[in-house]
Protein backbone atom coordinates (compact mmCIF):
# COMPACT_ATOMS: atom_id res chain seq x y z
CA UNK A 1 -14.36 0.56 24.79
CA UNK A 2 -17.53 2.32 24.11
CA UNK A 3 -19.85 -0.30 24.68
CA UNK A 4 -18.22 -0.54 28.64
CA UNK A 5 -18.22 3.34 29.28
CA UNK A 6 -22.00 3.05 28.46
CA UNK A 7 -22.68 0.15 30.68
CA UNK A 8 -20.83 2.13 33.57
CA UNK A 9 -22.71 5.03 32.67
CA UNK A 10 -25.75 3.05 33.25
CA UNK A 11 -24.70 1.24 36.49
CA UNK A 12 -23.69 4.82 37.88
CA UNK A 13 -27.10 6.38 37.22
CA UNK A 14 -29.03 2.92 39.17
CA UNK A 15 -30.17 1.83 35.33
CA UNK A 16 -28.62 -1.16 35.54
CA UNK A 17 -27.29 -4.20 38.27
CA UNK A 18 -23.79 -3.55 39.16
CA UNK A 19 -23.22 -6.98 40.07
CA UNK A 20 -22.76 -8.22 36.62
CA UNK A 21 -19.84 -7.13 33.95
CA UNK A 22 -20.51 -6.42 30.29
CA UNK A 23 -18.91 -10.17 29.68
CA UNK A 24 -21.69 -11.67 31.89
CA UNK A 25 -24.22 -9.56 29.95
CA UNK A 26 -22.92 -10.79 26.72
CA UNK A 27 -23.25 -14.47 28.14
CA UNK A 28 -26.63 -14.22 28.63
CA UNK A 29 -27.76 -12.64 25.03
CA UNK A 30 -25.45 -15.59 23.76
CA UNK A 31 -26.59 -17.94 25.49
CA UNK A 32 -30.50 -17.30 24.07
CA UNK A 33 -29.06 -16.77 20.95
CA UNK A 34 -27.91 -20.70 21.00
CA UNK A 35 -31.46 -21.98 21.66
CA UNK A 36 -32.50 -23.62 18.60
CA UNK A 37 -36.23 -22.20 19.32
CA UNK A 38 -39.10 -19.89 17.43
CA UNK A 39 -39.33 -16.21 18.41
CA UNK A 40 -42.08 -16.73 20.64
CA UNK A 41 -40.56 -19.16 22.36
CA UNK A 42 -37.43 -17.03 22.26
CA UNK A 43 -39.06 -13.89 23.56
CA UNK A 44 -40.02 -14.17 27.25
CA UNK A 45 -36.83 -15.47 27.89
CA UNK A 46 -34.92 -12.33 26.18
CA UNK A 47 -37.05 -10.12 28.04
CA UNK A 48 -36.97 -12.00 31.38
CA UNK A 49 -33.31 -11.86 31.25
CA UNK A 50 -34.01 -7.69 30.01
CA UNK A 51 -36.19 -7.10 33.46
CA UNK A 52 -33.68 -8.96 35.16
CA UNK A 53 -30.79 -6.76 34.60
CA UNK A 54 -32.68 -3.49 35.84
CA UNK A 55 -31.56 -2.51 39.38
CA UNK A 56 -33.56 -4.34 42.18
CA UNK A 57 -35.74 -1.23 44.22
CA UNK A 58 -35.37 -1.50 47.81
C-alpha cells in the first residue's frame, strides 16, 4: 500500500510519531469528520490533532 510506504517514509526521516499506525491516523481524521460541527469549530481540532502527530523534539 502506497499510502503506508509513505507514512514509513515519514516516520523514518523523524516527520512523523512512530508510535501511532496509519489505522490510528485514520481514526483520528474520522473521528473529526463525525462531529456534526461548522468549520471553525472543526478547524483547531484538525490541526491540533495535525501538530500532534509531528515528532516530539527532545
Amino acid at each position: 500500500m502506497r499510502t503506508l510506504a509513505m507514512l514509513a517514509a515519514a516516520q523514518a526521516a523523524r516527520q512523523i510519531r512512530d508510535d501511532l499506525t496509519l489505522l490510528q491516523i485514520f481514526d483520528l481524521i474520522v473521528a473529526i469528520a463525525k462531529i456534526n460541527e461548522n468549520s471553525g469549530y472543526l478547524r483547531p481540532l484538525f490541526e491540533t490533532v495535525l501538530d500532534g502527530l509531528h515528532r516530539p523534539t527532545t
